[in-house]
N, C-alpha and C. Protein backbone atom coordinates (compact mmCIF):
# COMPACT_ATOMS: atom_id res chain seq x y z
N UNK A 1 -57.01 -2.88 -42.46
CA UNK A 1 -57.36 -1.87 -41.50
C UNK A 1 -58.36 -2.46 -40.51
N UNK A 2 -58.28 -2.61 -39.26
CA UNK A 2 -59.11 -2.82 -38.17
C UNK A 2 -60.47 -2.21 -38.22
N UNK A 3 -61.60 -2.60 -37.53
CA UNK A 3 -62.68 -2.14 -37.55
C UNK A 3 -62.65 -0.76 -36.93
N UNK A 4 -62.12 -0.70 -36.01
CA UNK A 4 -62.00 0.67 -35.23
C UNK A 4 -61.49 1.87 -36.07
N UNK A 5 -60.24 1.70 -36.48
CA UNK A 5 -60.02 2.63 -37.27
C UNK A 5 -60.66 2.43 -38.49
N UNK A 6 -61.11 1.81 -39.12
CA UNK A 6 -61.86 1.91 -40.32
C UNK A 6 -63.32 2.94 -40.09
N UNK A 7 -63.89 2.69 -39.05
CA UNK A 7 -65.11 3.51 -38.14
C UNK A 7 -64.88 5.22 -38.12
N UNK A 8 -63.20 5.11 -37.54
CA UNK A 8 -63.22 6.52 -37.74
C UNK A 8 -62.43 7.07 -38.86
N UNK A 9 -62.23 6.62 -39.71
CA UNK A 9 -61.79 6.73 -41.01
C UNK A 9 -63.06 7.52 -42.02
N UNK A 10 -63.88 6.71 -41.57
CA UNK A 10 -65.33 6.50 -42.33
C UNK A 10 -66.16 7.98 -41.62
N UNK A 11 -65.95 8.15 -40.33
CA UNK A 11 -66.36 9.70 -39.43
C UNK A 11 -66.18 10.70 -40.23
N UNK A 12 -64.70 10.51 -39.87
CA UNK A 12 -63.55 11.75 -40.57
C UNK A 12 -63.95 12.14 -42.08
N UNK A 13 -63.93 11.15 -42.66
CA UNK A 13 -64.67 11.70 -44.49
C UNK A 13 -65.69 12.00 -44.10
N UNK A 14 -66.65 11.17 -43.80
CA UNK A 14 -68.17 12.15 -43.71
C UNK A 14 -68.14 13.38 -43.04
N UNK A 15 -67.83 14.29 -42.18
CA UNK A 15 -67.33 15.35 -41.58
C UNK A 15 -66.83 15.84 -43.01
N UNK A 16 -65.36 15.39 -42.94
CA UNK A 16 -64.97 16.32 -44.04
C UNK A 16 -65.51 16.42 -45.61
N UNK A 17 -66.91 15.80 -46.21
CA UNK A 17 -67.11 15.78 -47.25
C UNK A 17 -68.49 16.80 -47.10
N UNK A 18 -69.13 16.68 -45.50
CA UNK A 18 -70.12 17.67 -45.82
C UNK A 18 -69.28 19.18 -45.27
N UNK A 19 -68.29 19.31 -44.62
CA UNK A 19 -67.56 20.66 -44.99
C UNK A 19 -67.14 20.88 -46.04
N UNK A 20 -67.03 20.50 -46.80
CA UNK A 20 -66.10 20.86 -48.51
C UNK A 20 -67.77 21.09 -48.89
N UNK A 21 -68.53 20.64 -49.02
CA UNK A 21 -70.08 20.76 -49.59
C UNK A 21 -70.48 21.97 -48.93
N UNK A 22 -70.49 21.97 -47.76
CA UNK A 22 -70.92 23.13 -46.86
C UNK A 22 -70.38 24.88 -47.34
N UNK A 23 -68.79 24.71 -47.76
CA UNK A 23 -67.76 25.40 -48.03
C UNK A 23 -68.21 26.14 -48.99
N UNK A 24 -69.05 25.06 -49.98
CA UNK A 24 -68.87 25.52 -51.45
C UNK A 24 -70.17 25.90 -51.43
N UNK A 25 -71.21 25.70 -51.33
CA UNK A 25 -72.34 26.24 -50.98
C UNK A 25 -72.65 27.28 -50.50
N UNK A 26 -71.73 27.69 -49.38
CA UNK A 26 -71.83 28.84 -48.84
C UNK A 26 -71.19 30.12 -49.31
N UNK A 27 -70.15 29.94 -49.38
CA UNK A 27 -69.22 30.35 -50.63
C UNK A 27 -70.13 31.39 -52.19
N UNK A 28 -71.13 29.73 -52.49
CA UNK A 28 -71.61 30.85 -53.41
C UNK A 28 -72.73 31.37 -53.03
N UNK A 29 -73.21 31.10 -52.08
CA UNK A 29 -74.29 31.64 -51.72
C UNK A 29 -74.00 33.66 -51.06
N UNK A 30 -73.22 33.51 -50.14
CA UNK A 30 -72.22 34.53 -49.99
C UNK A 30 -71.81 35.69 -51.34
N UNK A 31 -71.73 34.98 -52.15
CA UNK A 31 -71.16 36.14 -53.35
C UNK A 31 -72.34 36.70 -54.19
N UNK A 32 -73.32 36.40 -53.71
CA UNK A 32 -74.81 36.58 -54.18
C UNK A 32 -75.36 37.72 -53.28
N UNK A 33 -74.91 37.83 -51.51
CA UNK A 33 -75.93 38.34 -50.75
C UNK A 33 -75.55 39.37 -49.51
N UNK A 34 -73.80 38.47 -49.40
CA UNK A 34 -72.82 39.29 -48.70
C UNK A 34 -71.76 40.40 -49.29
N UNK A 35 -72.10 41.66 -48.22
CA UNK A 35 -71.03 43.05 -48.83
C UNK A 35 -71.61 43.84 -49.55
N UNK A 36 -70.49 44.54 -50.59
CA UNK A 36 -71.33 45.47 -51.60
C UNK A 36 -71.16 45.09 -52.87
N UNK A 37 -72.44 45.42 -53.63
CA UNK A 37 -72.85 44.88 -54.75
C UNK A 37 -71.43 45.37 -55.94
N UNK A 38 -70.98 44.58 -56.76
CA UNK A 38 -70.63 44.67 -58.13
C UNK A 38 -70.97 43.93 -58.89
N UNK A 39 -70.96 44.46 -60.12
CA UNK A 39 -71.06 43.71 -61.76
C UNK A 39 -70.86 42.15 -60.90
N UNK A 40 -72.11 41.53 -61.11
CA UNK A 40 -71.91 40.06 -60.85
C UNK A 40 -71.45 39.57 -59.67
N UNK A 41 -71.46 39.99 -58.46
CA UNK A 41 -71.00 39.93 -57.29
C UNK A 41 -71.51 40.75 -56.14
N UNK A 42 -70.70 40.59 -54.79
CA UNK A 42 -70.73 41.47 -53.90
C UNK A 42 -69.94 40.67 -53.15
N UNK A 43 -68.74 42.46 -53.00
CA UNK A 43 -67.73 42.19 -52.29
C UNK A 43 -67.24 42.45 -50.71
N UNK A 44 -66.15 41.93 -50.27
CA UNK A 44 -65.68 42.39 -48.94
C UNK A 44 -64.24 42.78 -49.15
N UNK A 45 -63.77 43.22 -47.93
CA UNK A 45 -62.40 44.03 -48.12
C UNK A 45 -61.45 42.66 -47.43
N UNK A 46 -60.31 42.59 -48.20
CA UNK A 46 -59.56 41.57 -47.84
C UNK A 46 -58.04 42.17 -46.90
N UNK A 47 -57.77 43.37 -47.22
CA UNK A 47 -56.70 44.17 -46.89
C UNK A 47 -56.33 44.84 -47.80
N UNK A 48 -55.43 45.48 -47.28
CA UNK A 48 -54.04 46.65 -48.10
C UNK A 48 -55.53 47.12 -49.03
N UNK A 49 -56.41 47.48 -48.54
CA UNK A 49 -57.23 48.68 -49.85
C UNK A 49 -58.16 47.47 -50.99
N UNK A 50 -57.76 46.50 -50.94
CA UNK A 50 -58.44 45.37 -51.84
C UNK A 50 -59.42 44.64 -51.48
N UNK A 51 -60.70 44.40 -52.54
CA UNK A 51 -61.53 43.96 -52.15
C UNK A 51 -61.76 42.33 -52.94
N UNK A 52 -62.55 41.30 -52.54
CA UNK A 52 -62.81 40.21 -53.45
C UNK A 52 -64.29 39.97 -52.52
N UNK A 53 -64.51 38.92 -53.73
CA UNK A 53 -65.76 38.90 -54.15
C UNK A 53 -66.12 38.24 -52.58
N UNK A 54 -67.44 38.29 -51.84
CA UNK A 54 -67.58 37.98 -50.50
C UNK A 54 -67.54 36.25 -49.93
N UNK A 55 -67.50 35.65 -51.01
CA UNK A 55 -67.33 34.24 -50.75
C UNK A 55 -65.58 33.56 -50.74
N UNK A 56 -64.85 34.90 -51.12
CA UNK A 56 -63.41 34.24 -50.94
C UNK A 56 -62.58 33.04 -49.57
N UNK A 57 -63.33 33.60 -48.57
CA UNK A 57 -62.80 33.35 -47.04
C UNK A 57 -63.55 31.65 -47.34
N UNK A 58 -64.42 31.53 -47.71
CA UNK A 58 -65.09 30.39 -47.51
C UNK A 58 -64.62 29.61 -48.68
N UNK A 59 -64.28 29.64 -50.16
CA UNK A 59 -63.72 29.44 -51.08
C UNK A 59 -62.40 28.72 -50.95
N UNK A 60 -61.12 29.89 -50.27
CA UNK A 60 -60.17 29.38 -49.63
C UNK A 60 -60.08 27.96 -48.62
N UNK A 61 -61.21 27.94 -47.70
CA UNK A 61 -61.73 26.89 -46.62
C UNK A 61 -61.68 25.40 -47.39
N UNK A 62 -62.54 25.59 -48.52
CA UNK A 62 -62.83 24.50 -49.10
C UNK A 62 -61.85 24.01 -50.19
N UNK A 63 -60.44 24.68 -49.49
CA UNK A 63 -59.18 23.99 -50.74
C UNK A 63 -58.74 23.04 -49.35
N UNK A 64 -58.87 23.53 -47.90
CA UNK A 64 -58.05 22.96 -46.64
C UNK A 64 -59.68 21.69 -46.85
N UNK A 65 -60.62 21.60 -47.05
CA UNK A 65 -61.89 20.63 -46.86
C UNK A 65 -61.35 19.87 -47.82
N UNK A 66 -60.89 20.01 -48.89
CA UNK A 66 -61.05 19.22 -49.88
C UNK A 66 -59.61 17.97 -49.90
N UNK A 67 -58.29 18.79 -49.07
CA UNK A 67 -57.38 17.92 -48.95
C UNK A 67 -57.55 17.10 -48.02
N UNK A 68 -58.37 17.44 -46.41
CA UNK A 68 -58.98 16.71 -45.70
C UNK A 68 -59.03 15.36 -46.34
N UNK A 69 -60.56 15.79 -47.33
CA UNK A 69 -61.25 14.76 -47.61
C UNK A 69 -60.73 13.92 -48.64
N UNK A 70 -59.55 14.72 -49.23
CA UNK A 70 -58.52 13.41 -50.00
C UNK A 70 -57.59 12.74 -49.04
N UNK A 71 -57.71 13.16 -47.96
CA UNK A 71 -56.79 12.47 -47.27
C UNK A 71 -57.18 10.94 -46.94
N UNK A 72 -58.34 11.27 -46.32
CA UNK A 72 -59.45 10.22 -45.26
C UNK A 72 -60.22 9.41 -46.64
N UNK A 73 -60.77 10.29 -47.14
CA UNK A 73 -61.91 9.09 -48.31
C UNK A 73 -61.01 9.18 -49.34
N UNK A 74 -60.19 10.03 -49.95
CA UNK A 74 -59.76 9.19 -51.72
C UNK A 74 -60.62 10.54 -52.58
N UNK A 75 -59.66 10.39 -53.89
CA UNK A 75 -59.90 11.44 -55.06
C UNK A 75 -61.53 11.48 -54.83
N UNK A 76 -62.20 10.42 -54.79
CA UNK A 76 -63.40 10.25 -55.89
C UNK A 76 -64.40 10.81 -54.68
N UNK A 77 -63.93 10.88 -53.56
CA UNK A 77 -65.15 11.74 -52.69
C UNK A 77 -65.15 12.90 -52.86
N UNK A 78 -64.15 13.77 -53.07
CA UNK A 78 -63.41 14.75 -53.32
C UNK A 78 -64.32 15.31 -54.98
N UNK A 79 -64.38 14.86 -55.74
CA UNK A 79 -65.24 14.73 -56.69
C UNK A 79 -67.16 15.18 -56.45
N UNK A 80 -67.21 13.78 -55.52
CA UNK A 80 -68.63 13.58 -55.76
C UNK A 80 -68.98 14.81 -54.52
N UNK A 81 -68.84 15.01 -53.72
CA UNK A 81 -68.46 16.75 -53.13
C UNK A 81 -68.97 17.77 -53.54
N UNK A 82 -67.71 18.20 -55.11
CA UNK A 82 -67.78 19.25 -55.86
C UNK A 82 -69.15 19.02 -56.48
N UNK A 83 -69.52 18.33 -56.75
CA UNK A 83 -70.61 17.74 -57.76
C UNK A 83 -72.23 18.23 -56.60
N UNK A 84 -71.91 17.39 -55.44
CA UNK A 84 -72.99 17.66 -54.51
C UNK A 84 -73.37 19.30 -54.25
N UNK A 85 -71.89 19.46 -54.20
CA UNK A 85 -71.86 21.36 -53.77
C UNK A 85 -72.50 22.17 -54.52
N UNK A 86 -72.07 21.72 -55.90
CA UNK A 86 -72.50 22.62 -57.15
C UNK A 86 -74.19 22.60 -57.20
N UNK A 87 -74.53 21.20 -57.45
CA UNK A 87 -76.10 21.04 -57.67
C UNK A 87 -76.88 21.78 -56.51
N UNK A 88 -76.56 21.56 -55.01
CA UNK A 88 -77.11 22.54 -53.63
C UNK A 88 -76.82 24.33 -53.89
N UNK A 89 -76.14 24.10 -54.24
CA UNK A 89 -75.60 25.86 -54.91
C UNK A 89 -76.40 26.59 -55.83
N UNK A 90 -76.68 25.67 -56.94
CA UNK A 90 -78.29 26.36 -58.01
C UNK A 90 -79.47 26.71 -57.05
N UNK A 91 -79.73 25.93 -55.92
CA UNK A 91 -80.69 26.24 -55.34
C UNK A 91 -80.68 27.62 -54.65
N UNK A 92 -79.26 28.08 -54.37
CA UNK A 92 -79.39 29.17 -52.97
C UNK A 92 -78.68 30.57 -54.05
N UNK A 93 -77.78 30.35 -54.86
CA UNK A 93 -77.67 31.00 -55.81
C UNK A 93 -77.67 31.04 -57.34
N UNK A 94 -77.31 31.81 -58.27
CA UNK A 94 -77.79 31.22 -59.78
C UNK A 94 -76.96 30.58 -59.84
N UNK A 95 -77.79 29.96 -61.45
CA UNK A 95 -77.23 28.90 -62.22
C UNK A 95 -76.46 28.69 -62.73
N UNK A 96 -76.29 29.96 -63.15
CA UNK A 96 -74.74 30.72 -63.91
C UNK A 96 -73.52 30.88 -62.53
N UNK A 97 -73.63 30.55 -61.72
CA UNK A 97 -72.66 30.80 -60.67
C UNK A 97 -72.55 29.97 -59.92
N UNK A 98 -73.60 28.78 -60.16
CA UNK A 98 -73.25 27.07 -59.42
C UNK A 98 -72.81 26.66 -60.64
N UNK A 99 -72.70 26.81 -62.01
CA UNK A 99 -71.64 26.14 -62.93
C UNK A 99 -70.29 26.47 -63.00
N UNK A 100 -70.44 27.93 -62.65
CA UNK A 100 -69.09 28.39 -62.93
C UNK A 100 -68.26 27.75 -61.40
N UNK A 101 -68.77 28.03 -60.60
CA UNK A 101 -68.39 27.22 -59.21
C UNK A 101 -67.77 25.86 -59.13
N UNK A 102 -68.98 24.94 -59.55
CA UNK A 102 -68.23 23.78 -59.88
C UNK A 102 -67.56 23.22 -60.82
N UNK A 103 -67.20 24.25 -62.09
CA UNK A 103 -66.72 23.83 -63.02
C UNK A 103 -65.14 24.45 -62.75
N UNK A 104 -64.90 25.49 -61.90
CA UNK A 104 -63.82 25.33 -61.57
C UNK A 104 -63.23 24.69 -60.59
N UNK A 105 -64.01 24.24 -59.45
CA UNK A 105 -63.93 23.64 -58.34
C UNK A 105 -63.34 22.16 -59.17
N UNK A 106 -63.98 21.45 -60.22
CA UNK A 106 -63.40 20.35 -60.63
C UNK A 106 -61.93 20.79 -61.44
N UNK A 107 -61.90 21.78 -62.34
CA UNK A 107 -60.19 22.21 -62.40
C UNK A 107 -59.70 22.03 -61.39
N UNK A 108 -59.91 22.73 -60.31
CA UNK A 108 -58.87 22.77 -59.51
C UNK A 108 -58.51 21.71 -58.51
N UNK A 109 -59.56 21.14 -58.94
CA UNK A 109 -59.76 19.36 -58.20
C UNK A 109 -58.02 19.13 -59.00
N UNK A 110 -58.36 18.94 -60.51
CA UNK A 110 -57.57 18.24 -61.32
C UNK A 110 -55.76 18.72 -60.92
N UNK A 111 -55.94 20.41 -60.98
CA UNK A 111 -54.66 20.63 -60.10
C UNK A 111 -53.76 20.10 -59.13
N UNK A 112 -54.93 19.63 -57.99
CA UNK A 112 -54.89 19.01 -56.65
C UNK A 112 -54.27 18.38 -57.05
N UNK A 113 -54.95 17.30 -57.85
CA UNK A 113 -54.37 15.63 -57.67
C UNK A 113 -52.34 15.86 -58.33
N UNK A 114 -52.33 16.74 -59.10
CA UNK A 114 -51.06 16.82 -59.87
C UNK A 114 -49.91 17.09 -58.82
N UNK A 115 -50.77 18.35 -57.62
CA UNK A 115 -49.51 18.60 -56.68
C UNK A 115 -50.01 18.00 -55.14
N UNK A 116 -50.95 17.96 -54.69
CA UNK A 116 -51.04 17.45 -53.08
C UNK A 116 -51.10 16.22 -53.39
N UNK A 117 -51.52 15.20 -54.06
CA UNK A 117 -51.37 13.84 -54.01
C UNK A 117 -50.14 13.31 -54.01
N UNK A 118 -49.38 13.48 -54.79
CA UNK A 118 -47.68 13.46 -54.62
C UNK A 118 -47.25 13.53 -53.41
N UNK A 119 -47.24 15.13 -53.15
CA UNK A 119 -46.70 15.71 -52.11
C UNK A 119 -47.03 15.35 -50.59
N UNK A 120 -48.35 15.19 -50.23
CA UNK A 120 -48.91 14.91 -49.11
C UNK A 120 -47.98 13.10 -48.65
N UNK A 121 -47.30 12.43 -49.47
CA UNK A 121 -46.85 10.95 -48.45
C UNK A 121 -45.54 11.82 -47.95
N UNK A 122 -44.88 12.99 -48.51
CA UNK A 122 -43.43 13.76 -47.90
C UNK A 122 -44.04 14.76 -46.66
N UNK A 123 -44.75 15.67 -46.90
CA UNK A 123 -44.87 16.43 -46.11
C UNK A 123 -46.51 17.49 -46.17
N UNK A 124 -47.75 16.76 -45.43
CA UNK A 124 -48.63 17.02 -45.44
C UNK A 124 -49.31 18.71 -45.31
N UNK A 125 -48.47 19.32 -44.21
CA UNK A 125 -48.60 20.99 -44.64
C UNK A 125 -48.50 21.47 -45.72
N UNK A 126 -47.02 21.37 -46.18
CA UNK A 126 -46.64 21.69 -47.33
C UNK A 126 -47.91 21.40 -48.76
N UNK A 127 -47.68 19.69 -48.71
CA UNK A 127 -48.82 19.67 -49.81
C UNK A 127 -50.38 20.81 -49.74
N UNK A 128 -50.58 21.08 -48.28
CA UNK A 128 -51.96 21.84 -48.46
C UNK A 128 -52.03 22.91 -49.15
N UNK A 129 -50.64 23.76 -48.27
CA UNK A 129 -50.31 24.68 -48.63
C UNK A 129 -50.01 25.08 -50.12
N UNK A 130 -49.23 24.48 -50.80
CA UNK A 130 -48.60 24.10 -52.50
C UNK A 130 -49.81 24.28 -52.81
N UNK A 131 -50.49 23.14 -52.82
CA UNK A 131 -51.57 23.19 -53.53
C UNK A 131 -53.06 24.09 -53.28
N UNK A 132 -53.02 24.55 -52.39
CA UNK A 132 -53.96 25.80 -52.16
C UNK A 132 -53.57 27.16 -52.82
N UNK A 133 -51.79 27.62 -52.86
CA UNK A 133 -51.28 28.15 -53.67
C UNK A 133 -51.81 28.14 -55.23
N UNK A 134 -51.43 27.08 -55.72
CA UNK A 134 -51.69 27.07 -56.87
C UNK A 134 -53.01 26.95 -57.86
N UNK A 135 -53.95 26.24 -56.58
CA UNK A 135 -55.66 26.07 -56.90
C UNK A 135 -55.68 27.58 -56.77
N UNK A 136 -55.66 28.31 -56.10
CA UNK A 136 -56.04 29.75 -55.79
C UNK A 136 -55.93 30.60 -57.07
N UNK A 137 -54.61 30.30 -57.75
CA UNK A 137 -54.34 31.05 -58.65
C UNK A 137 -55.49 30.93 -59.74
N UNK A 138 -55.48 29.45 -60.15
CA UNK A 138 -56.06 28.93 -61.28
C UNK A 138 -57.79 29.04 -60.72
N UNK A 139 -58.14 28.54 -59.80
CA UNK A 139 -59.03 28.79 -59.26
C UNK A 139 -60.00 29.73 -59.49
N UNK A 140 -59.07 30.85 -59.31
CA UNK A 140 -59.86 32.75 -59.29
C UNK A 140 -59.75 32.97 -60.66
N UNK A 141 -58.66 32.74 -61.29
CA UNK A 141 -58.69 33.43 -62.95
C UNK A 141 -60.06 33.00 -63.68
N UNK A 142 -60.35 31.92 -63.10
CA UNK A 142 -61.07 30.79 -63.84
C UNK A 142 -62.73 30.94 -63.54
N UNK A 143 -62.89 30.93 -62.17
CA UNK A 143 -64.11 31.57 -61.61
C UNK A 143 -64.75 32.84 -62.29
N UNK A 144 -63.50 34.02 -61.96
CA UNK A 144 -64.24 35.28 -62.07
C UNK A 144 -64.29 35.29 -63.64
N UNK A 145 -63.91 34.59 -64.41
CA UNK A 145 -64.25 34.86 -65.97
C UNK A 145 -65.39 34.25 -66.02
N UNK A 146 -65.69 32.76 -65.54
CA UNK A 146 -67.30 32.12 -66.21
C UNK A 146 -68.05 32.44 -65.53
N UNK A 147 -68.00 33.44 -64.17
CA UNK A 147 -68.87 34.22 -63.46
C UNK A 147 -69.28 35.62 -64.05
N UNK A 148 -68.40 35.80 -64.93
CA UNK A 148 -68.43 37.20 -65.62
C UNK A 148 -68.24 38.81 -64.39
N UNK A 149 -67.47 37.86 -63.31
CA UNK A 149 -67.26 39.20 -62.13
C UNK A 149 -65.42 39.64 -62.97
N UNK A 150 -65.30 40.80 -63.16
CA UNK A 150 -64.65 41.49 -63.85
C UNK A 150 -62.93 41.46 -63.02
N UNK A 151 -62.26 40.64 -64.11
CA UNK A 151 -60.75 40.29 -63.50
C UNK A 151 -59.77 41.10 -62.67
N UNK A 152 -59.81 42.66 -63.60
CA UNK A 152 -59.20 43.74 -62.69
C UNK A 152 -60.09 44.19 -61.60
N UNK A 153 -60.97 44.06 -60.91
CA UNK A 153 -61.76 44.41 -60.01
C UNK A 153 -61.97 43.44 -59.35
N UNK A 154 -61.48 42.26 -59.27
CA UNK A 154 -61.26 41.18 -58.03
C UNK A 154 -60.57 40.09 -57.63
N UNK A 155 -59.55 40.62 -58.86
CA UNK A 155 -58.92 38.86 -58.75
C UNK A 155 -57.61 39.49 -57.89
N UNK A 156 -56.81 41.01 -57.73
CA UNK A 156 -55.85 40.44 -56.69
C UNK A 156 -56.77 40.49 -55.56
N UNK A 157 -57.30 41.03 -54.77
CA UNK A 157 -58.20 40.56 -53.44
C UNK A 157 -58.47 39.28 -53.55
N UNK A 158 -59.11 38.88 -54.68
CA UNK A 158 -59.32 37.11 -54.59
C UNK A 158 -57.98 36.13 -53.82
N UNK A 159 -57.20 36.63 -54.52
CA UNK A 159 -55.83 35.88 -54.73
C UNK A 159 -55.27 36.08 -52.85
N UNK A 160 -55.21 37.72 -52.58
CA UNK A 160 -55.34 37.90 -50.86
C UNK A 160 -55.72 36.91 -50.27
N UNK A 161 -57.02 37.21 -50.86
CA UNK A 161 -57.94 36.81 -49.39
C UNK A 161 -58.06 35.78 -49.03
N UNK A 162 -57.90 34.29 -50.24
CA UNK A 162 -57.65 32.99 -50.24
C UNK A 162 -56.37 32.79 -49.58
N UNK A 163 -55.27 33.94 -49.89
CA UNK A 163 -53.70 33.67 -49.40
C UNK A 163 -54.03 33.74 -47.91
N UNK A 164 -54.78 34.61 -47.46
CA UNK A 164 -55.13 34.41 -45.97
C UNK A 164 -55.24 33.24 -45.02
N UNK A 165 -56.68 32.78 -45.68
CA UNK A 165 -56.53 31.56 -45.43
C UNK A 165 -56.53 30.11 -45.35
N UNK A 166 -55.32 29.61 -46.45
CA UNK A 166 -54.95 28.98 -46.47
C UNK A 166 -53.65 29.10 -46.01
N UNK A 167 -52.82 29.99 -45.66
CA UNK A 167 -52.09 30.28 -44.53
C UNK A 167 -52.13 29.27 -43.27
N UNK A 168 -53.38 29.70 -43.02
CA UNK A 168 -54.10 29.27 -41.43
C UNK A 168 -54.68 27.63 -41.55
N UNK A 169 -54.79 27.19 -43.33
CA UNK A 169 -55.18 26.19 -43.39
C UNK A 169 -53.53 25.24 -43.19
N UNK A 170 -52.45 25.59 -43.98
CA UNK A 170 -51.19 25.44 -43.51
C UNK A 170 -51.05 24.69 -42.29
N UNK A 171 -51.20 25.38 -41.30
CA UNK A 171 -51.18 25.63 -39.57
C UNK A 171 -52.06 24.67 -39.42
N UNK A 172 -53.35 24.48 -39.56
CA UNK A 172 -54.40 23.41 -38.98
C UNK A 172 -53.69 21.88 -39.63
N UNK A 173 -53.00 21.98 -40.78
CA UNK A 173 -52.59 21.02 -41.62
C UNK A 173 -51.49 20.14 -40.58
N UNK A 174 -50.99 21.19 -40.22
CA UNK A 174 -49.55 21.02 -39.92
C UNK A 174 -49.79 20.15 -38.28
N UNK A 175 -50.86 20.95 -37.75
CA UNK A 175 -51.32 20.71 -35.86
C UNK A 175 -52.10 19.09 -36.38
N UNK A 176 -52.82 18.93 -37.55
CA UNK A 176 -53.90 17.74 -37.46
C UNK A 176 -53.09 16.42 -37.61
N UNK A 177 -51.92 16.80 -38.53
CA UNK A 177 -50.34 15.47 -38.48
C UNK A 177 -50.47 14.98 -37.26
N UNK A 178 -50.75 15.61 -35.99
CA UNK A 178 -49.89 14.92 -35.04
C UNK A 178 -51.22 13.73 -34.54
N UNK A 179 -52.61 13.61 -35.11
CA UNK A 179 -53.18 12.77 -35.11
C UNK A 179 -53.34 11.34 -36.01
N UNK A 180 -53.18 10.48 -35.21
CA UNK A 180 -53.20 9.22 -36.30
C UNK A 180 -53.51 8.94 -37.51
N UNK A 181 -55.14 9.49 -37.36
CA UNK A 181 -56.02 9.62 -38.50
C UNK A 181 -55.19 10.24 -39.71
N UNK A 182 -54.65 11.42 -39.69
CA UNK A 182 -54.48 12.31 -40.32
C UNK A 182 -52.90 11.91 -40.90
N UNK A 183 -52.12 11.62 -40.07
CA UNK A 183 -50.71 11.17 -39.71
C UNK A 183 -50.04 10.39 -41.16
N UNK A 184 -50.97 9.79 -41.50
CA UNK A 184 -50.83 9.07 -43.28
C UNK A 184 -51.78 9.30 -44.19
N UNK A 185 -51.55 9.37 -45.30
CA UNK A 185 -53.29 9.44 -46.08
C UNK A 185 -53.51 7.53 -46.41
N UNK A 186 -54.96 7.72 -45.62
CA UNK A 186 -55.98 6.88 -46.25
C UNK A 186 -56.17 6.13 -47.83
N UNK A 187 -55.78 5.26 -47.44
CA UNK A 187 -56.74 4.62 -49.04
C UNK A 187 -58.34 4.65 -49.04
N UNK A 188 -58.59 4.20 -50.52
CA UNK A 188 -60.10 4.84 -50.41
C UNK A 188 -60.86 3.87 -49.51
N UNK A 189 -61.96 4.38 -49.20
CA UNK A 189 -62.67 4.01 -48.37
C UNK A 189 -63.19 2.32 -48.64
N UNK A 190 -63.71 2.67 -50.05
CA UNK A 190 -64.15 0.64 -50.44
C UNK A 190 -62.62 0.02 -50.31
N UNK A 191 -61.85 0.70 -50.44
CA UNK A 191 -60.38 -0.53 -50.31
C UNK A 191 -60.22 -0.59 -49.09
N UNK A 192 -59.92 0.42 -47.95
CA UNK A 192 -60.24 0.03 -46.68
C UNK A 192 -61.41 -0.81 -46.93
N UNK A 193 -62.11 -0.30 -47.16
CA UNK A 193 -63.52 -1.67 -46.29
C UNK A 193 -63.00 -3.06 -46.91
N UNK A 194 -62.95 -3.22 -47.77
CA UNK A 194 -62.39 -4.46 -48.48
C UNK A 194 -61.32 -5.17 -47.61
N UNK A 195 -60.32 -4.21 -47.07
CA UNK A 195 -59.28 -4.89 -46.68
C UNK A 195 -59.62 -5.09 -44.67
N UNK A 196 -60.48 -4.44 -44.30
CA UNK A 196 -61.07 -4.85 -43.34
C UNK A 196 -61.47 -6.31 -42.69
């Protein structure tokens, strides 16, 4: 890889590793402070009459941040991320809800790699999409139990409101292909540099 593109290779992850951090941080910070209060939460209205917990919109964000940042840096930024997110997250909300955060955030890491890593060298929307699908599912079941926010009271809105957008993450997926950067996935960053 050339110096040039290696430069903005190296942009592009940093961007996209403090949005996935940013995502998840906010996210839980949000379900702590935004909407109206429930058992272990506070929610917003997602549609059709359903509500989820107020960090969904930002939750969803950080499934489109996180393929980003597997795209450009590689699994293991993607990782150290969730890890960064979680530990900044005890600070702004509890402790009990930056574990449960990042302890599903790394499930659904593990998801990722099973369906967008595959999928993303055929068809890069698709993989976001697939796999935002399916993190979502596993994602929310998984959250609102070690959060102790109560399953029938938020997980279909959860499931909405993430379907929202990652929809729209779809679409950004689909528009960012037509840039170079984006156009192939990246090897990791020390192997680029190496092969530099």
């Amino acid at each position: 890889m050339d110096r040039r593109r290696l430069r903005k290779v190296r942009i592009a992850a940093a961007v996209s590793f403090a949005a996935y951090v940013a995502v998840i941080v906010g996210a839980n910070w949000m379900i702590g402070h935004v909407g109206t209060p429930i058992p272990g939460a506070h929610v917003l209205p997602v549609g059709f009459g359903l509500q989820a917990p107020s960090g969904v919109y930002l939750a969803a964000l950080a499934f489109v941040a996180r393929d980003m940042l597997q795209r450009v840096g590689g699994a293991k930024a993607g990782v150290a991320a969730i890890l960064v997110g979680a530990g900044i997250s005890a600070f702004v909300a509890s402790a009990h809800l930056a574990f449960a955060s990042g302890a599903t955030f790394l499930l659904s890491e593990t998801c990722d790699f099973l369906i967008y890593t595959p999928l993303q060298k055929r068809n890069f929307p698709l993989a976001v999409l697939a796999s935002g699908v399916v993190g979502d599912v596993v994602d929310s079941t998984v959250f609102l139990t070690l959060a102790g926010i109560p399953l029938a009271l938020a997980l279909p809105g959860q499931l909405l409101g993430k379907l929202w957008v990652m929809l729209l993450g779809g679409l950004l997926a689909a528009w960012m292909r037509r840039y170079p950067l984006f156009a192939t996935p990246t090897r990791s960053l020390s192997a680029a540099g190496t092969a530099a």
